[in-house]
C-alpha atoms as a PDB file:
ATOM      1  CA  UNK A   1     108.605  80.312  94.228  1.00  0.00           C
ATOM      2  CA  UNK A   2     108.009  79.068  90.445  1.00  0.00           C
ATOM      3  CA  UNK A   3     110.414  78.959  88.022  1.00  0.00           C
ATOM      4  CA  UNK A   4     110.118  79.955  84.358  1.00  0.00           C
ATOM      5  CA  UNK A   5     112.791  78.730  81.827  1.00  0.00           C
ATOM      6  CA  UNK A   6     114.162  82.164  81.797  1.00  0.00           C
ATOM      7  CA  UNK A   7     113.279  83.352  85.847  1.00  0.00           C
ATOM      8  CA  UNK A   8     112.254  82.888  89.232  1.00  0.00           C
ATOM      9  CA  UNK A   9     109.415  84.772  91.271  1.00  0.00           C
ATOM     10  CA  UNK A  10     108.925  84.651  94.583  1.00  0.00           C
ATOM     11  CA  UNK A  11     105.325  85.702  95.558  1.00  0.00           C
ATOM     12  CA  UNK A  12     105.000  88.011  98.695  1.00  0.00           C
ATOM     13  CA  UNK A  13     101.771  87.897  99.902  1.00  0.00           C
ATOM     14  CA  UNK A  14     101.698  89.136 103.562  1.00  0.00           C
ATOM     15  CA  UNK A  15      98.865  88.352 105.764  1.00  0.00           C
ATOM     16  CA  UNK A  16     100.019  90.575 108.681  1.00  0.00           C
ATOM     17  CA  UNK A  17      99.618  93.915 108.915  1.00  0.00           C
ATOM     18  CA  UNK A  18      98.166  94.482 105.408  1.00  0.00           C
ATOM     19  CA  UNK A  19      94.357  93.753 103.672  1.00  0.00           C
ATOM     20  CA  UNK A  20      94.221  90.130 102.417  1.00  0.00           C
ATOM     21  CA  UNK A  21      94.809  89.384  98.659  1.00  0.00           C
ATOM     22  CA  UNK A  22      91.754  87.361  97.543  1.00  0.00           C
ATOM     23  CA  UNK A  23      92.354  84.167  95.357  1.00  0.00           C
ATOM     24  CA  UNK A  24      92.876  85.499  92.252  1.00  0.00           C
ATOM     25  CA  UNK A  25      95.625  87.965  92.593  1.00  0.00           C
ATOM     26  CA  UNK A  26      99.064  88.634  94.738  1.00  0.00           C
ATOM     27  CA  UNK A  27     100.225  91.890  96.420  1.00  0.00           C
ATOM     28  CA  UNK A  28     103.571  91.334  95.199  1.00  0.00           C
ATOM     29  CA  UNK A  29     105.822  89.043  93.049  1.00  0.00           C
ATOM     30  CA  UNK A  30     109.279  89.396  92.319  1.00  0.00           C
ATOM     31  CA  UNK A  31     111.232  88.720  89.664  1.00  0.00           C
ATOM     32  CA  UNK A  32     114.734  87.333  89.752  1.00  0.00           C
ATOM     33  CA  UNK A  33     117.338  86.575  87.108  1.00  0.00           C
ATOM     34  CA  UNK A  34     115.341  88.018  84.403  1.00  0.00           C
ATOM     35  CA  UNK A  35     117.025  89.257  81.186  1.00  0.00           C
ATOM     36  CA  UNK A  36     114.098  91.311  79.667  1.00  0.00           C
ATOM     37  CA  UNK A  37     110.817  93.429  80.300  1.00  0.00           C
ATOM     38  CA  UNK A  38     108.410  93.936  78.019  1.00  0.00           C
ATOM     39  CA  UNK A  39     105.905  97.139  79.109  1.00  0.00           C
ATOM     40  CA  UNK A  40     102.661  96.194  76.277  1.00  0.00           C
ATOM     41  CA  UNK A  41     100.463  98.698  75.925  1.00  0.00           C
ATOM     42  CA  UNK A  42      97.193  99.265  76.345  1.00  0.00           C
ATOM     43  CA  UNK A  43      95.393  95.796  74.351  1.00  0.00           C
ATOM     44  CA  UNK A  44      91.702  96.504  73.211  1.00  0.00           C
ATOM     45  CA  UNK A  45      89.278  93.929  72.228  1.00  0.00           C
ATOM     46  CA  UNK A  46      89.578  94.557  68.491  1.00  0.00           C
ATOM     47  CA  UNK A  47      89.867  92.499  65.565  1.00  0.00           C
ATOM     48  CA  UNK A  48      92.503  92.808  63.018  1.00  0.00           C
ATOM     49  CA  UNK A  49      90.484  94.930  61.158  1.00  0.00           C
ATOM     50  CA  UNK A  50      90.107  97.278  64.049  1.00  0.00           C
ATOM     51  CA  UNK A  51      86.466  96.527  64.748  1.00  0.00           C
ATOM     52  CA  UNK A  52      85.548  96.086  68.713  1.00  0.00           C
ATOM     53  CA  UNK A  53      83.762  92.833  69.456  1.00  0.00           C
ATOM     54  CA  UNK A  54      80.148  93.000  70.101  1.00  0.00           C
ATOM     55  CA  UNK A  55      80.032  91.874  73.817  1.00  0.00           C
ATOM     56  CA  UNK A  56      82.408  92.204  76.856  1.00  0.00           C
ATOM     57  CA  UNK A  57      83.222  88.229  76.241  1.00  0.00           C
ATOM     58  CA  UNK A  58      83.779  88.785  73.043  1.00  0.00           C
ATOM     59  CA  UNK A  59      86.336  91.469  73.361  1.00  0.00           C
ATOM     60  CA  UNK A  60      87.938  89.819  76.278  1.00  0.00           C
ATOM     61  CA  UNK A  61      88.873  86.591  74.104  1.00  0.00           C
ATOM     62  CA  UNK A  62      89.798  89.414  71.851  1.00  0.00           C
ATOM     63  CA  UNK A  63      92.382  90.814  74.298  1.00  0.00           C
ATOM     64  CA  UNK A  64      93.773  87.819  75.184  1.00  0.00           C
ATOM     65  CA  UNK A  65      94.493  86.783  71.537  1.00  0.00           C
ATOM     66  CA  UNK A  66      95.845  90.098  70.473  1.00  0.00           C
ATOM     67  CA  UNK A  67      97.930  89.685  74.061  1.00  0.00           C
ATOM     68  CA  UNK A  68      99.430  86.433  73.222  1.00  0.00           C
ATOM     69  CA  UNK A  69     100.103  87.816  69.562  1.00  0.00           C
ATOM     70  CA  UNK A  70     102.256  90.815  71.011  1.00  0.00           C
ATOM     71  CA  UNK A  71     103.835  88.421  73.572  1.00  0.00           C
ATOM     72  CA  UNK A  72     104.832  85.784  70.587  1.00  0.00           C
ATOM     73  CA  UNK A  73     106.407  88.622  68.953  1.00  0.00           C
ATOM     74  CA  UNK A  74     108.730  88.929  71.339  1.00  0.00           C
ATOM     75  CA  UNK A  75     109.541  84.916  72.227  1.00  0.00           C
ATOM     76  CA  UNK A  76     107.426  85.299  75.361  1.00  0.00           C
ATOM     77  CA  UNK A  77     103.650  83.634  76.079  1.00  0.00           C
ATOM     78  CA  UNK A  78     101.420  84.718  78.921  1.00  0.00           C
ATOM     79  CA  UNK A  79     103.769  82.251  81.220  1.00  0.00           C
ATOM     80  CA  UNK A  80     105.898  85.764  81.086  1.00  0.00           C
ATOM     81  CA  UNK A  81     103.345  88.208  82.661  1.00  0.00           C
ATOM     82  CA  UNK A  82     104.311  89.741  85.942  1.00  0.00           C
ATOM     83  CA  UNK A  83     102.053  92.527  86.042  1.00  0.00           C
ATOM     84  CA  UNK A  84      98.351  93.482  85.144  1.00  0.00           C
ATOM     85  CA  UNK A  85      96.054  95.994  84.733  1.00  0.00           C
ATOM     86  CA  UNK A  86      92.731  96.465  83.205  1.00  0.00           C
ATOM     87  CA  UNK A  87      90.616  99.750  82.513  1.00  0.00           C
ATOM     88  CA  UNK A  88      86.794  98.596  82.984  1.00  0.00           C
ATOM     89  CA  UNK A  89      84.479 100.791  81.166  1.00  0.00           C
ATOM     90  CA  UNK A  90      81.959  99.720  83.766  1.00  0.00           C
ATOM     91  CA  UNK A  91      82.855  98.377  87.555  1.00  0.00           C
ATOM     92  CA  UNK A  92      80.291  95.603  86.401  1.00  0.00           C
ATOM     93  CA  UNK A  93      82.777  93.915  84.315  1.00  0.00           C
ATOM     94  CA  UNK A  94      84.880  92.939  86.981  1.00  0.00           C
ATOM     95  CA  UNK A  95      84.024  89.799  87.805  1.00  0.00           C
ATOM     96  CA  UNK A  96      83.946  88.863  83.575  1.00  0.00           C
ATOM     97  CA  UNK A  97      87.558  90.551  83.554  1.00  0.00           C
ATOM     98  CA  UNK A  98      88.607  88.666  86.328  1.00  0.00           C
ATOM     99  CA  UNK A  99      87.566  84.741  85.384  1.00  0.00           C
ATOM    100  CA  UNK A 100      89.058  85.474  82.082  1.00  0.00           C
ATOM    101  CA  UNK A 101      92.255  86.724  83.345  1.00  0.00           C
ATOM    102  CA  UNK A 102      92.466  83.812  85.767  1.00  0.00           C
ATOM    103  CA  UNK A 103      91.551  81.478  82.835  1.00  0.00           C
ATOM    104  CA  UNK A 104      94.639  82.851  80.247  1.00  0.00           C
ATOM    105  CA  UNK A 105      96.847  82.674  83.014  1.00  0.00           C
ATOM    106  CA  UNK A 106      95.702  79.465  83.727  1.00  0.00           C
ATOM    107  CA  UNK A 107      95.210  80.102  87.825  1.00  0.00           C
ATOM    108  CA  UNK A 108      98.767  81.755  88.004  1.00  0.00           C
ATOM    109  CA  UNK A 109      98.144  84.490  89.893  1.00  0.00           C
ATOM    110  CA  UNK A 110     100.328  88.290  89.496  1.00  0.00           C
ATOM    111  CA  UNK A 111      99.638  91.698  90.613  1.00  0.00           C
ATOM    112  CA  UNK A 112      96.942  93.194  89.058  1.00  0.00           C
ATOM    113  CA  UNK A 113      94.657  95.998  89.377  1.00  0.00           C
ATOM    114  CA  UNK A 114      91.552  97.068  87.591  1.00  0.00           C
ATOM    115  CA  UNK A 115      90.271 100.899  86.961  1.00  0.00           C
ATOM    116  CA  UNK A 116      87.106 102.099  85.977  1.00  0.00           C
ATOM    117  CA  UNK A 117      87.403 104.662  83.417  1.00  0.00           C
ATOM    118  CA  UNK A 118      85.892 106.059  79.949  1.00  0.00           C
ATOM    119  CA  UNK A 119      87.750 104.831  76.985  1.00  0.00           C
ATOM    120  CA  UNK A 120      88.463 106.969  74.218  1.00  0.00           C
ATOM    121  CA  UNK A 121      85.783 105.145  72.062  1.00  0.00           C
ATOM    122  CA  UNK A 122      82.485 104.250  73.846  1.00  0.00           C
ATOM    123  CA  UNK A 123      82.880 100.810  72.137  1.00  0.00           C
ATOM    124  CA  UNK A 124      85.626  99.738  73.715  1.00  0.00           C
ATOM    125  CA  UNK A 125      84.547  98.346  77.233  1.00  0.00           C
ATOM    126  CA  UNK A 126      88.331  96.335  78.716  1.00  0.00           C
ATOM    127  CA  UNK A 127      91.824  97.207  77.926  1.00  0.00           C
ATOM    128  CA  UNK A 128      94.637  95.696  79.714  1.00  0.00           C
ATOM    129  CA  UNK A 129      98.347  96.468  79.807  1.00  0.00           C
ATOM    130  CA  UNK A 130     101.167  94.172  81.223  1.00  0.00           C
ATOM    131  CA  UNK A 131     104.746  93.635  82.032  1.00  0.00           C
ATOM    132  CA  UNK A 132     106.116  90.681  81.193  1.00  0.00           C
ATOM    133  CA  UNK A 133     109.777  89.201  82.030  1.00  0.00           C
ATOM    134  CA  UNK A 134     112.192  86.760  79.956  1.00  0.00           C
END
């Protein structure tokens, strides 16, 4: 259970009877006592000029500041993120997706899931959407 100045979660995390999570995300957390959801869309590795960084790292730290930007704007910081999920361009940028989502959340751990599919501009190789609770 961790509590956040605004809510609880409780992580459920089975190990009977389902797959195993692995150590860097949960099957389930729930929320209690929260207030407020914010659904952010889609976050691409742009600049604020629109322009996609050059390499996946690049537009990853991209992501993440443009995440924490939309967060602020609504009083909430990536402590509020209770769900993830990333569309990979390529299935080989899992494992870069993953060590940077673990680092912004700084090892908290939420749902998440990650899809390969084509973005709407061939430039654009991670987006990630999230829920996040006040």
């Amino acid at each position: 259970m961790t509590q956040n100045s605004n809510f609880e979660t409780v992580t459920h995390d089975p190990s009977d009877g389902v797959y195993a999570s692995t150590d860097d995300y949960v099957h389930a957390l729930e929320v209690r006592g929260a207030q407020r959801l914010l659904f952010v869309s889609g976050t691409m590795g742009l600049d604020p000029t629109g322009t996609p960084g050059a390499t996946l790292d690049e537009q990853l730290d991209l992501i993440w500041n443009n995440l924490r930007t939309i967060l602020a704007s609504a009083g909430m910081t990536v402590d509020n993120i209770v769900r993830l999920t990333s569309y990979l361009r390529d299935a080989a940028y899992a494992e870069a997706n993953a060590a940077a989502r673990t680092k912004a959340l700084g090892g908290r751990i939420v749902p998440t899931t990650a899809i390969v599919a084509q973005t709407l501009v061939s430039d654009w190789l991670v987006e990630i959407e999230v829920v996040a609770a006040a």
